[in-house]
PDB file of N, CA and C in Angstrom:
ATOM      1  N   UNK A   1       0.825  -1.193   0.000  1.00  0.00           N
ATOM      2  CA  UNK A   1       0.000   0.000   0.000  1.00  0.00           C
ATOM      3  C   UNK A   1       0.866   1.252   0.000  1.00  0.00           C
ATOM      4  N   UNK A   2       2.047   1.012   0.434  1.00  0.00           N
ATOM      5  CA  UNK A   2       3.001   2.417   0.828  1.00  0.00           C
ATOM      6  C   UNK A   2       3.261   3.032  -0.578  1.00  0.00           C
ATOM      7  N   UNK A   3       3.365   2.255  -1.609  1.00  0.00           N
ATOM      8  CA  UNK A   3       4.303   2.139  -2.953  1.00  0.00           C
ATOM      9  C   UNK A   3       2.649   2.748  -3.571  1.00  0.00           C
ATOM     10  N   UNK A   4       1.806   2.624  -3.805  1.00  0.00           N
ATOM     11  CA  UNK A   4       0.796   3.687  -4.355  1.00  0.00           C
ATOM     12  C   UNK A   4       0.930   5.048  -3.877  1.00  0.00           C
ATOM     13  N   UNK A   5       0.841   5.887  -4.919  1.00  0.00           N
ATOM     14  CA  UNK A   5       1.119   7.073  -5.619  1.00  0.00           C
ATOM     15  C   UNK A   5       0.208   8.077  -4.236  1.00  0.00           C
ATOM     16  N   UNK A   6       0.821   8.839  -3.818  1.00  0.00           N
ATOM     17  CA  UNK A   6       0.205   9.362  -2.446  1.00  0.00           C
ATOM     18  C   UNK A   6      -0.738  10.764  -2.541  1.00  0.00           C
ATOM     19  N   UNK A   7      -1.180  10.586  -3.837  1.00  0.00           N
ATOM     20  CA  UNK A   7      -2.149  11.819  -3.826  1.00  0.00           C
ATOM     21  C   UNK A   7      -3.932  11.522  -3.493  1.00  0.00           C
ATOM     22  N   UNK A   8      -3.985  10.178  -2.687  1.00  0.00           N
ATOM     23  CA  UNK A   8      -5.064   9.979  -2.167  1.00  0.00           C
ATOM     24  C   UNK A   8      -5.084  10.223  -0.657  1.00  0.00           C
ATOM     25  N   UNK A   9      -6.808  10.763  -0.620  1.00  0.00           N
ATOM     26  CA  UNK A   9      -6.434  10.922   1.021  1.00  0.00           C
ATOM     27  C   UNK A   9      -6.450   9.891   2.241  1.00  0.00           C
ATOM     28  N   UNK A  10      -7.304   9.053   1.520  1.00  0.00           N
ATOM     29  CA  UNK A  10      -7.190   7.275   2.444  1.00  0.00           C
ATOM     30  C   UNK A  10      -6.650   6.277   1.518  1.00  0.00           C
ATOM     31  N   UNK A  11      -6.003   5.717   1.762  1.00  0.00           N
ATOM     32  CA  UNK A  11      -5.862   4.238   1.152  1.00  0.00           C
ATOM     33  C   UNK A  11      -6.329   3.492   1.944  1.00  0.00           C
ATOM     34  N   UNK A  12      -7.267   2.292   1.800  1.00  0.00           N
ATOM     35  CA  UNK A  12      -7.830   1.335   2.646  1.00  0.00           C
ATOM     36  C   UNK A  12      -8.430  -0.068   1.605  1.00  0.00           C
ATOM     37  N   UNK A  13      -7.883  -0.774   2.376  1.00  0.00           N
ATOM     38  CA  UNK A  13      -8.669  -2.231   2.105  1.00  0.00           C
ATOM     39  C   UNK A  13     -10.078  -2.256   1.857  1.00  0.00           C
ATOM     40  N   UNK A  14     -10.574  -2.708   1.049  1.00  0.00           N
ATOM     41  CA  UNK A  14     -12.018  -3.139   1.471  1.00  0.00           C
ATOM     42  C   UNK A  14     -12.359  -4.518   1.198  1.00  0.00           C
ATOM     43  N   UNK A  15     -13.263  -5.404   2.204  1.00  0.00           N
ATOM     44  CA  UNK A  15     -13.618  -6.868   1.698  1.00  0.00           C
ATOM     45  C   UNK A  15     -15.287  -6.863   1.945  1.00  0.00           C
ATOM     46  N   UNK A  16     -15.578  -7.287   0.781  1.00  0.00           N
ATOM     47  CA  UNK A  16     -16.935  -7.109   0.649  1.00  0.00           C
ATOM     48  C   UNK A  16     -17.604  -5.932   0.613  1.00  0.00           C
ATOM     49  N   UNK A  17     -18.565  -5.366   1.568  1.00  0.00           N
ATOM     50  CA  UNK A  17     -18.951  -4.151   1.785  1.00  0.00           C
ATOM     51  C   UNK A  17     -18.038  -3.125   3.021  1.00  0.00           C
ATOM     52  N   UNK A  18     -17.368  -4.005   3.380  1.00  0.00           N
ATOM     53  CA  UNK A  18     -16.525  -3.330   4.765  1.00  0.00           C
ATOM     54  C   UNK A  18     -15.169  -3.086   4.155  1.00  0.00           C
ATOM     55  N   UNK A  19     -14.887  -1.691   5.119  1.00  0.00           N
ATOM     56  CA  UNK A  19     -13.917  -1.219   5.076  1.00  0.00           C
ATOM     57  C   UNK A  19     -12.899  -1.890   5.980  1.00  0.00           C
ATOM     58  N   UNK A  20     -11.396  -2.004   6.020  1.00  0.00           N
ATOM     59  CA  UNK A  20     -10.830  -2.324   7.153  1.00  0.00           C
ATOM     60  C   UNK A  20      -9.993  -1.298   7.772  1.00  0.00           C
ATOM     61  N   UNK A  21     -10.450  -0.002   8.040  1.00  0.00           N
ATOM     62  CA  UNK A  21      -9.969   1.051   8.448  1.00  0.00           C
ATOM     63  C   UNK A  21      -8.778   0.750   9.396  1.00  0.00           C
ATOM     64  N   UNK A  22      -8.053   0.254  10.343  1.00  0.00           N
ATOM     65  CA  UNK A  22      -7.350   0.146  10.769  1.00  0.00           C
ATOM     66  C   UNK A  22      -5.919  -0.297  10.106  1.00  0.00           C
ATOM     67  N   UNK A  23      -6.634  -1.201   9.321  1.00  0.00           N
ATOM     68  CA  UNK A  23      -5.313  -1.042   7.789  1.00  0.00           C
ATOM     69  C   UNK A  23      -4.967   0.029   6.933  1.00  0.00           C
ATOM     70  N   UNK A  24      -5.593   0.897   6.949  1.00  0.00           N
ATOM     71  CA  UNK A  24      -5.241   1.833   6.174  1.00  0.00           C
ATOM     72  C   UNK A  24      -4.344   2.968   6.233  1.00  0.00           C
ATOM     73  N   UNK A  25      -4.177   3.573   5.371  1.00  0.00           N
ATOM     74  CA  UNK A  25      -3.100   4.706   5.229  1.00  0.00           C
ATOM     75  C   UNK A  25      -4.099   5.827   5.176  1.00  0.00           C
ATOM     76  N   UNK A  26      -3.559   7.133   6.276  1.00  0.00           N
ATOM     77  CA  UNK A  26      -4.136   8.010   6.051  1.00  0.00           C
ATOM     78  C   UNK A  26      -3.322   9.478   5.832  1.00  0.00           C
ATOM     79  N   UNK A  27      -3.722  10.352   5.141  1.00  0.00           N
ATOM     80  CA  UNK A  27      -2.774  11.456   4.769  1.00  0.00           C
ATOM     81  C   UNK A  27      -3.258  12.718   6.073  1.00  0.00           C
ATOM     82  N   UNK A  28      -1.946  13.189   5.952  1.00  0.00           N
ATOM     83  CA  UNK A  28      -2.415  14.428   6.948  1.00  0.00           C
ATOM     84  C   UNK A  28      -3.582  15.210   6.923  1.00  0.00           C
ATOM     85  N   UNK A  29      -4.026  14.988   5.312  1.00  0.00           N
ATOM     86  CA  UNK A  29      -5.258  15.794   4.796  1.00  0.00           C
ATOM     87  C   UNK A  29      -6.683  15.853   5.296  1.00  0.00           C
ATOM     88  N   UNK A  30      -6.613  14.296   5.998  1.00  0.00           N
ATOM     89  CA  UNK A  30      -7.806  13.659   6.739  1.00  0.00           C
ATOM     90  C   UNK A  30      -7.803  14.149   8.150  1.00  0.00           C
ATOM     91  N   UNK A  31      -6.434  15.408   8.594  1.00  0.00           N
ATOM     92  CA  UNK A  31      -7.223  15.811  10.144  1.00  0.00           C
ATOM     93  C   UNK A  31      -8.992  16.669  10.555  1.00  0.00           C
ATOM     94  N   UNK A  32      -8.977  17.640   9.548  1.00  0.00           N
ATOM     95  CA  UNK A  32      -9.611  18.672   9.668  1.00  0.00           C
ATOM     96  C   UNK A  32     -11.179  17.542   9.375  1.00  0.00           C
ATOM     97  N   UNK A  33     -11.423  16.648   8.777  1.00  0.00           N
ATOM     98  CA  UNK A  33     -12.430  15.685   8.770  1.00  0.00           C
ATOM     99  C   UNK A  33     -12.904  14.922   9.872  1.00  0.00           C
ATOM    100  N   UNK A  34     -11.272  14.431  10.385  1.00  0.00           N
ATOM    101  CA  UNK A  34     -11.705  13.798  11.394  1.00  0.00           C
ATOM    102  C   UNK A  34     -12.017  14.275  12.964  1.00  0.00           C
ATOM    103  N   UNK A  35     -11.439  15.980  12.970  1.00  0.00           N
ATOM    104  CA  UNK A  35     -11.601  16.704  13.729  1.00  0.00           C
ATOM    105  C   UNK A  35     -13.470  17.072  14.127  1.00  0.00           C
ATOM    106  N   UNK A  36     -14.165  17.285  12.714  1.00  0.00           N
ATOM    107  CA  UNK A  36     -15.168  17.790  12.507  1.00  0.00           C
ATOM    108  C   UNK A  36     -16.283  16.257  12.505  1.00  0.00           C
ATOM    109  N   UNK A  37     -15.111  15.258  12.325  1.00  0.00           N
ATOM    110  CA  UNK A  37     -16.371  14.124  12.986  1.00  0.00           C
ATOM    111  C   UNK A  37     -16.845  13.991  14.411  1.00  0.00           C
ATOM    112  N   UNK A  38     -15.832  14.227  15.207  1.00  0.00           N
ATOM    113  CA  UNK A  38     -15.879  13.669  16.607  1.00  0.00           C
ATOM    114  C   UNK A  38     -16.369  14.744  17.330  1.00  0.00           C
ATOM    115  N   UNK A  39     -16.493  16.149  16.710  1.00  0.00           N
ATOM    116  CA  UNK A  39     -17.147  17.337  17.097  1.00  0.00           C
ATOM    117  C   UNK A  39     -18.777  17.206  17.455  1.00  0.00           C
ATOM    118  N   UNK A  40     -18.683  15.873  15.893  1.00  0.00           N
ATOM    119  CA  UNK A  40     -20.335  15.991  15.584  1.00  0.00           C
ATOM    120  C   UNK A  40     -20.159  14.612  16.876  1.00  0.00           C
ATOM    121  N   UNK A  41     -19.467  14.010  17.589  1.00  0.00           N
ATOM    122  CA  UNK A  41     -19.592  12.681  18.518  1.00  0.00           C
ATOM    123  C   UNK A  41     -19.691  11.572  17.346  1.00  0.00           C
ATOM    124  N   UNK A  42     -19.428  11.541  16.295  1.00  0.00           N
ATOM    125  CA  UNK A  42     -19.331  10.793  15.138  1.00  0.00           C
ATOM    126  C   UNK A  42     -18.431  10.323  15.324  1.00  0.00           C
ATOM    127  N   UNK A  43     -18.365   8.738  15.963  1.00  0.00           N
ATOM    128  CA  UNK A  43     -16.673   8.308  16.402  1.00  0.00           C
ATOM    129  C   UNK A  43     -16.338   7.048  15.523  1.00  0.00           C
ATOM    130  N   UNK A  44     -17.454   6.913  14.919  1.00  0.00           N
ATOM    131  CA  UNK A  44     -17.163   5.762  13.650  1.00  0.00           C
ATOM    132  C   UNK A  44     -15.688   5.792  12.758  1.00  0.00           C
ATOM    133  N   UNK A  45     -14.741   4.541  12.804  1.00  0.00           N
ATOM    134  CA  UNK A  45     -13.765   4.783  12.034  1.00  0.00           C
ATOM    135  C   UNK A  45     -14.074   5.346  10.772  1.00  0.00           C
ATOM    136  N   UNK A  46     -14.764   5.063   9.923  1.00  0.00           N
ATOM    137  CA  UNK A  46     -14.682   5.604   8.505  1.00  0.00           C
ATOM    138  C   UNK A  46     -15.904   6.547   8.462  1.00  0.00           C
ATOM    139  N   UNK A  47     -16.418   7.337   9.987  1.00  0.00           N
ATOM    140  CA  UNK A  47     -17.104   8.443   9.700  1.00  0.00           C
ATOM    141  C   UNK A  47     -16.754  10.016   9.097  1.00  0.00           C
ATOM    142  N   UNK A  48     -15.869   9.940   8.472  1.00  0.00           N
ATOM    143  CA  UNK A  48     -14.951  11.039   8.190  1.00  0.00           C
ATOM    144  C   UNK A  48     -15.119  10.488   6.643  1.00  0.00           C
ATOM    145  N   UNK A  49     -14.907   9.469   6.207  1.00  0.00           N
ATOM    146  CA  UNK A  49     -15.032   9.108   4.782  1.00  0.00           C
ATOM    147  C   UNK A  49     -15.171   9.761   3.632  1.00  0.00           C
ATOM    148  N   UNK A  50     -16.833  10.361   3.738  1.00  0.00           N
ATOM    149  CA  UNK A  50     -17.547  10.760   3.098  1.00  0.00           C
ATOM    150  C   UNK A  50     -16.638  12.191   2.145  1.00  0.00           C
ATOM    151  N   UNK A  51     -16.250  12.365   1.117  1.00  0.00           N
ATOM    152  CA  UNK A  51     -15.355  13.431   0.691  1.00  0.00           C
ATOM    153  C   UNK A  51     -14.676  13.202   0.307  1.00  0.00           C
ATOM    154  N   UNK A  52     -13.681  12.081   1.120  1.00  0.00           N
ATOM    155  CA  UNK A  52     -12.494  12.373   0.651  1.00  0.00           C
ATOM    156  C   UNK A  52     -11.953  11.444  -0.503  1.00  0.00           C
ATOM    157  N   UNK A  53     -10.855  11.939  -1.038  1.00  0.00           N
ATOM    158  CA  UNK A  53     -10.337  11.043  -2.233  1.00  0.00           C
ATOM    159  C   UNK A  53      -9.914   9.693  -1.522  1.00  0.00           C
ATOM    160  N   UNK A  54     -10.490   8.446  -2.280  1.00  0.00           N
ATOM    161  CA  UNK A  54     -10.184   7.468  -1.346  1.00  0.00           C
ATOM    162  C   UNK A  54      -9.473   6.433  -2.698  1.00  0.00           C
ATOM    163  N   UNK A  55      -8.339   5.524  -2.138  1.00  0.00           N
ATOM    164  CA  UNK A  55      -8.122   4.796  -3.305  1.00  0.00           C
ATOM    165  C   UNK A  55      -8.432   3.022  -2.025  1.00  0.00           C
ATOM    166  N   UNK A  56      -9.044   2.879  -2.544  1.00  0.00           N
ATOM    167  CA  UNK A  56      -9.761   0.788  -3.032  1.00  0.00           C
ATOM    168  C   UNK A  56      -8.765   0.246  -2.592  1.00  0.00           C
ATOM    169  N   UNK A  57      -8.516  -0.549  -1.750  1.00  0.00           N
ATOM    170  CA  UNK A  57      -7.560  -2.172  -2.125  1.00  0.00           C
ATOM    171  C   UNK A  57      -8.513  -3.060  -2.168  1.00  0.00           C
ATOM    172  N   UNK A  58      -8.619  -3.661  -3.431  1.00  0.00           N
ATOM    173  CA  UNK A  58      -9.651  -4.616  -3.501  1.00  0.00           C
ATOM    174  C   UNK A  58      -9.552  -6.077  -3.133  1.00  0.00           C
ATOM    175  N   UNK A  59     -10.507  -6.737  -2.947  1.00  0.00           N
ATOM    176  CA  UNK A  59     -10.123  -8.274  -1.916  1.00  0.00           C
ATOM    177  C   UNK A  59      -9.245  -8.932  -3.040  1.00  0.00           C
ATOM    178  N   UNK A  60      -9.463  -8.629  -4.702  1.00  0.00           N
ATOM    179  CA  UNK A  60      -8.519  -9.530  -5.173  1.00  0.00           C
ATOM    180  C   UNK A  60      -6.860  -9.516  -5.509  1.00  0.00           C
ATOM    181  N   UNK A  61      -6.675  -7.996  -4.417  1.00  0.00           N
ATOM    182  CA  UNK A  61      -5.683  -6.863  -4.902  1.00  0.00           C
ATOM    183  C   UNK A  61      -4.717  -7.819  -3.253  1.00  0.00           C
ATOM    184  N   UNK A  62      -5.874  -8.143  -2.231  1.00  0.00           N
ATOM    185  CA  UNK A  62      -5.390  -8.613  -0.800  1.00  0.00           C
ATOM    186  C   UNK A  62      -5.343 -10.168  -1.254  1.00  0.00           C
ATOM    187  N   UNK A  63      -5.717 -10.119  -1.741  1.00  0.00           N
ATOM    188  CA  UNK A  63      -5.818 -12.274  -2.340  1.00  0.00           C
ATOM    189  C   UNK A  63      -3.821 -12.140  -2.754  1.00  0.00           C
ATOM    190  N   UNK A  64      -3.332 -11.066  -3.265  1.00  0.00           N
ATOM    191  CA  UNK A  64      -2.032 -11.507  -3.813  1.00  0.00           C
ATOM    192  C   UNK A  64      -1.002 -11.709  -2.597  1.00  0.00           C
ATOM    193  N   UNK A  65      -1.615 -11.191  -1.012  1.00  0.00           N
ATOM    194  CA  UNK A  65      -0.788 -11.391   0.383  1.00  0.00           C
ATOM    195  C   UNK A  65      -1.646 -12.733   1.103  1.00  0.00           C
ATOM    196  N   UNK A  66      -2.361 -12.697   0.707  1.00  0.00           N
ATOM    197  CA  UNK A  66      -2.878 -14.086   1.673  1.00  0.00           C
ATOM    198  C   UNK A  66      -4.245 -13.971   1.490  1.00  0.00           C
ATOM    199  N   UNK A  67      -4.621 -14.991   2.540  1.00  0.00           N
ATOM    200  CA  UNK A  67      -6.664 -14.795   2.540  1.00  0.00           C
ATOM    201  C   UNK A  67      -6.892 -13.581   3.430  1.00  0.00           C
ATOM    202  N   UNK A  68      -8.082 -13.048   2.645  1.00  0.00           N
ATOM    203  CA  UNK A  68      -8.449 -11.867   3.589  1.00  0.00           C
ATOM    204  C   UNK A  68      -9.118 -11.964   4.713  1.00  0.00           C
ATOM    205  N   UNK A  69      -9.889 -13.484   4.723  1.00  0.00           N
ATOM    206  CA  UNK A  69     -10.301 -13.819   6.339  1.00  0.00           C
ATOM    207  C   UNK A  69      -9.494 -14.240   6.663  1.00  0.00           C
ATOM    208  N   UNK A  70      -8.478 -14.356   6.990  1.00  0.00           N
ATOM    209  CA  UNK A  70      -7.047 -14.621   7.828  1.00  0.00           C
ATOM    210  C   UNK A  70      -6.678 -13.383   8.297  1.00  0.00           C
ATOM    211  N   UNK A  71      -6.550 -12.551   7.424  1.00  0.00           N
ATOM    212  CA  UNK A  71      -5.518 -11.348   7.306  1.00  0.00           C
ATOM    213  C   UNK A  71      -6.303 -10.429   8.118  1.00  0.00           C
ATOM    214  N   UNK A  72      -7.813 -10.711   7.663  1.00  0.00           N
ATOM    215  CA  UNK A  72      -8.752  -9.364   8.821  1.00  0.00           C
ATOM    216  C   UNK A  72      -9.852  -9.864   9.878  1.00  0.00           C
ATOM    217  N   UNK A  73      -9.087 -11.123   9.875  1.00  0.00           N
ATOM    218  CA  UNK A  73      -9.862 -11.360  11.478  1.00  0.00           C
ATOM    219  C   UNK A  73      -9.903 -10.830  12.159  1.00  0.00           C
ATOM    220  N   UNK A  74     -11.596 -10.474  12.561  1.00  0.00           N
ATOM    221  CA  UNK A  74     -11.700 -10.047  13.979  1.00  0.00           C
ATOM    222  C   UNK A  74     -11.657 -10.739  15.235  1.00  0.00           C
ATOM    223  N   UNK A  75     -11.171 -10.033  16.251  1.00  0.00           N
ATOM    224  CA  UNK A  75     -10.635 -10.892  17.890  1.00  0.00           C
ATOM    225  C   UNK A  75     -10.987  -9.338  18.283  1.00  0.00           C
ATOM    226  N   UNK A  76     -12.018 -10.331  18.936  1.00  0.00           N
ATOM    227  CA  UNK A  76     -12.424  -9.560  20.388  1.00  0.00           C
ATOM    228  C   UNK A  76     -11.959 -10.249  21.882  1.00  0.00           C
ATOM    229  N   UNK A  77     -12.062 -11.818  21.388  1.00  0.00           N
ATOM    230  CA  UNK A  77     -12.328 -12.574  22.619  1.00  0.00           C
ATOM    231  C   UNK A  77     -10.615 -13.829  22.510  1.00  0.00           C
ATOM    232  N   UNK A  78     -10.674 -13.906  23.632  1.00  0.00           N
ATOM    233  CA  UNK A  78      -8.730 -15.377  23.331  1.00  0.00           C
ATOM    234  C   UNK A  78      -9.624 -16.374  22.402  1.00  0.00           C
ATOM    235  N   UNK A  79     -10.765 -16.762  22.686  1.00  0.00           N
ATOM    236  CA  UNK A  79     -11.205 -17.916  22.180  1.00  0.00           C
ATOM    237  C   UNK A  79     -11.298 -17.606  20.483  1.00  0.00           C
ATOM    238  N   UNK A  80     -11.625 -16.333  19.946  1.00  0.00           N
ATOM    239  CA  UNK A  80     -11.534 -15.734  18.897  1.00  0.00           C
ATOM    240  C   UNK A  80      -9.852 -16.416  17.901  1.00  0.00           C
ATOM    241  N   UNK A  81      -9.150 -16.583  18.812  1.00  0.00           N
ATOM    242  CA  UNK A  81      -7.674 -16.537  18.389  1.00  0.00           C
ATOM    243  C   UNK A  81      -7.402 -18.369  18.116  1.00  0.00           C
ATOM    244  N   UNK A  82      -8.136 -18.810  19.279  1.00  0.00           N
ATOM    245  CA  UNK A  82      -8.151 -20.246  19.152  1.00  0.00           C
ATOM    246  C   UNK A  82      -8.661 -21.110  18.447  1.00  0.00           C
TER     247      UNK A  82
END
């Protein structure tokens, strides 16, 4: 993801309809958004989204590092891991 061309303001994964915001790359450009989300108590990771230039990693773009249910498992719980 680093090696794409940095004139986007998020780079992020997506699998299926979900975003995996915590994977993603974000540009300095995204403060004043994310400032004006949490103003509104809008604490949703990708509540800031809406606007900005966003570039895709698509699941078949994440298929070339591994499976993407591997790669974006969620763990909440140890048993999650087990």
């Amino acid at each position: 993801m680093c090696s794409i061309e940095h004139n986007f303001d998020i780079i992020v994964p997506r699998i299926g309809e979900w975003y995996q915001p915590l994977h993603a790359i974000y540009s300095h450009r995204c403060g004043e958004a994310i400032r004006k989300s949490i103003e509104k108590k809008n604490y949703k990771m990708t509540g800031f989204y809406n606007g900005m230039n966003i570039r895709i990693i698509t699941e078949d773009e994440v298929h070339r590092f591994g499976n993407p249910e591997i790669i974006f498992k969620n763990v909440n719980f140890r048993e999650d891991i087990e």
